[in-house]
Protein backbone atom coordinates (compact mmCIF):
# COMPACT_ATOMS: atom_id res chain seq x y z
CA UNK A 1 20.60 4.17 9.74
CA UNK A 2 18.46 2.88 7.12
CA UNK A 3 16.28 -0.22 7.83
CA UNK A 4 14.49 -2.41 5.47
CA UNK A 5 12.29 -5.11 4.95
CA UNK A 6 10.62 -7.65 2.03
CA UNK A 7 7.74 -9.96 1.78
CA UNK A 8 5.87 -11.59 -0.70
CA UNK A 9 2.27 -13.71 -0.23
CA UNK A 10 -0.14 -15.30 -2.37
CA UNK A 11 -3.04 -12.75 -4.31
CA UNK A 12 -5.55 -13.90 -1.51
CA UNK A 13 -7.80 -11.69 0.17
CA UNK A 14 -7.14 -12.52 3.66
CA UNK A 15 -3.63 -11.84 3.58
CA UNK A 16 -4.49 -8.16 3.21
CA UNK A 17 -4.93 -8.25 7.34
CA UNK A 18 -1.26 -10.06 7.66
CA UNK A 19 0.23 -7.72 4.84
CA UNK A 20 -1.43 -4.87 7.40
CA UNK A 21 0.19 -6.27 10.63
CA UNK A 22 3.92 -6.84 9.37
CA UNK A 23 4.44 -3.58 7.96
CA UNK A 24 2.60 -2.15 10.92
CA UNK A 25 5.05 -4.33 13.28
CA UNK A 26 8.24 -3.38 11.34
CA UNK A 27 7.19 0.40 11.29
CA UNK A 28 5.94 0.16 15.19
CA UNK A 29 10.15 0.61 15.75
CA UNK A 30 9.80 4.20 15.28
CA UNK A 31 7.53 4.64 17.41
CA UNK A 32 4.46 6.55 15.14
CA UNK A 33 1.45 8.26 16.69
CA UNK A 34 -1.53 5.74 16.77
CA UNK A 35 -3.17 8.08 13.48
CA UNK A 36 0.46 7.99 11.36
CA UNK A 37 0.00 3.63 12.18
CA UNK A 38 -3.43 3.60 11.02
CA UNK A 39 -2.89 5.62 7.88
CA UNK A 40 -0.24 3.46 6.78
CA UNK A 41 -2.52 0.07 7.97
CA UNK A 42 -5.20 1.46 5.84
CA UNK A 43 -3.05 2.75 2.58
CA UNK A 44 -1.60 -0.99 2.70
CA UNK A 45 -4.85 -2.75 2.98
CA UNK A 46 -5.91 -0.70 -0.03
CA UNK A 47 -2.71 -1.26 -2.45
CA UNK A 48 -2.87 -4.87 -1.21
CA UNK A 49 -6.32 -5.10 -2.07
CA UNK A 50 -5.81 -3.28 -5.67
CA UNK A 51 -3.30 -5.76 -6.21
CA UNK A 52 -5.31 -8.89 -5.30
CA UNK A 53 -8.74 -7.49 -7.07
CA UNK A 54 -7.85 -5.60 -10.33
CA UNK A 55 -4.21 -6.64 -10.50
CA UNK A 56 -4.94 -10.27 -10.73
CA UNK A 57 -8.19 -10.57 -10.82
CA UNK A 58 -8.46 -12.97 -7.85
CA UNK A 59 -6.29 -15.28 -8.92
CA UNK A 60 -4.38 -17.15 -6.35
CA UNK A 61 -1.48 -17.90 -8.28
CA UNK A 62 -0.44 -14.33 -8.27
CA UNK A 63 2.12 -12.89 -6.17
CA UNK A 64 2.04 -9.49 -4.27
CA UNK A 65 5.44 -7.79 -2.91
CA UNK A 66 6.03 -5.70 -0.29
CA UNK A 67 9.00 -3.52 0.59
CA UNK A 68 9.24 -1.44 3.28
CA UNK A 69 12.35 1.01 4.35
CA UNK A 70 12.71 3.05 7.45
CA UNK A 71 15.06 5.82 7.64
CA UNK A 72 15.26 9.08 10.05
CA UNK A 73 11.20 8.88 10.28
CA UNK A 74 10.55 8.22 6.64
CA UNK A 75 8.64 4.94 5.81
CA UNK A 76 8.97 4.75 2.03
CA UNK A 77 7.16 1.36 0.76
CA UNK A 78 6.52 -0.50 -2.88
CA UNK A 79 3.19 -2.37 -3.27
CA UNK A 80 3.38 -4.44 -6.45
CA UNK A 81 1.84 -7.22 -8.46
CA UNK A 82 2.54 -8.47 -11.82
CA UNK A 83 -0.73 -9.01 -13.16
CA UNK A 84 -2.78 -7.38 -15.83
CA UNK A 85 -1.59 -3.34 -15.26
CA UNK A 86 -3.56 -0.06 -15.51
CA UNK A 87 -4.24 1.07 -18.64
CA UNK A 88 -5.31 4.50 -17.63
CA UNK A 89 -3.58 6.00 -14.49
CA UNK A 90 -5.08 9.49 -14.10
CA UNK A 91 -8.78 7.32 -14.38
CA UNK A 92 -7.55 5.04 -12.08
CA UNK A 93 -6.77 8.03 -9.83
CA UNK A 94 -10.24 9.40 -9.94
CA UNK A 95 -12.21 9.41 -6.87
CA UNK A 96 -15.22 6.52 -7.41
CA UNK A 97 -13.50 5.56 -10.44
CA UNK A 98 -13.77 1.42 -10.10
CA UNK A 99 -13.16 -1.10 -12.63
CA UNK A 100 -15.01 -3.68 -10.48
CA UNK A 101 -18.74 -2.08 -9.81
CA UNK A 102 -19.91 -5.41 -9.46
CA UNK A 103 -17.95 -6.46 -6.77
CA UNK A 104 -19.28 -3.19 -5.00
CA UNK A 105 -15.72 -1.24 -4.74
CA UNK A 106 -15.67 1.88 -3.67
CA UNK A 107 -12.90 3.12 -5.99
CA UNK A 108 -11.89 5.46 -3.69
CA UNK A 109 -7.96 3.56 -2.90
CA UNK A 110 -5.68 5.72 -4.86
CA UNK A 111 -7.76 8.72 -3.27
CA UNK A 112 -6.81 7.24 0.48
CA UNK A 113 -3.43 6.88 -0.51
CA UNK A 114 -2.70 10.51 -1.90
CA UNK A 115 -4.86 11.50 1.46
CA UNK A 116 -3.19 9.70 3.90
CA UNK A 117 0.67 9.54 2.59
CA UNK A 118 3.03 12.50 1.09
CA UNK A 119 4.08 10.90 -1.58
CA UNK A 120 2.44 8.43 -4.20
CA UNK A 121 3.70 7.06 -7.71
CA UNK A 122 1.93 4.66 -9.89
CA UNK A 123 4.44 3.17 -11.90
CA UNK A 124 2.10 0.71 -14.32
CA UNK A 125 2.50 -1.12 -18.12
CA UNK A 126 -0.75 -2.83 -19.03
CA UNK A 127 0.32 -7.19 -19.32
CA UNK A 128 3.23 -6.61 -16.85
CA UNK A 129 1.91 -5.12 -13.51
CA UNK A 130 1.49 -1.93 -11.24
CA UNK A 131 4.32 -0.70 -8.55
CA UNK A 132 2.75 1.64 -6.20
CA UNK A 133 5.56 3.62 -4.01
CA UNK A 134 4.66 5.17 -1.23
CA UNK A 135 6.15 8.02 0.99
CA UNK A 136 5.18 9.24 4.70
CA UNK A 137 7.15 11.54 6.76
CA UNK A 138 6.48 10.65 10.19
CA UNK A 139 6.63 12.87 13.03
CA UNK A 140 9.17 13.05 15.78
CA UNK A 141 8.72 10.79 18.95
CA UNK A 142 7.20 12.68 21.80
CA UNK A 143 9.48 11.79 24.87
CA UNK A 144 7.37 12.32 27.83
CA UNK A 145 9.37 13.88 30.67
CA UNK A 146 7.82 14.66 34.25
């Protein structure tokens, strides 16, 4: 049975943690080792983060949108603004690549995401916004039997 989920919040940094949280609570139902939960914690905070930064550039008025799906241990998620876009994917994809090296990014995010999920797709057109779907395979529960 397949399972889903939306939200939407304001472009403001501290609702990275609460974007974290939800989709950590909604994905908690199947029951994920404590590494699978903190991969997808982390790969959130980062899309969330891309979205609030370089998507709209801090600006409050901007909306980020979150969908999350569940289905026979699959988490499949969309992370996605519509602010300003990428204009250049495969150097957005570059490890240290950062647009903001004043704001002391790292410019490592898209480089946790490949790391941590199976699948990623940038989906991206510069004025219009960035769609980042994501795709983790989780593992079976462990039943513990004595």
């Amino acid at each position: 049975m397949k399972n889903s989920m939306n939200l939407q919040f304001s472009a403001l940094s501290q609702n990275e943690s609460f974007a974290r949280v939800t989709v950590a609570a909604f994905i908690a139902q199947l029951d994920p080792t404590m590494d699978e939960l903190t991969e997808i914690k982390t790969v959130v905070s980062e899309a969330v983060t891309n979205a609030v930064i370089h998507g709209y550039d801090n600006d409050p008025n901007g909306i980020v949108y979150i969908s999350v799906s569940i289905e026979d241990q699959v988490v499949e998620m969309s992370i996605k603004d519509l602010g300003i876009g990428i204009t250049d994917v495969e150097e957005a994809r570059q490890p240290l690549f950062t647009t903001k090296p004043d704001l002391e990014r790292s410019g490592m995010g898209f480089t946790i995401m490949e790391n941590f999920m199976d699948e990623v797709e940038v989906l991206t057109q510069p004025g219009k916004g960035t769609e980042i779907k994501l795709k983790k395979q989780l593992s079976k529960s462990k039943l513990l039997c004595n």
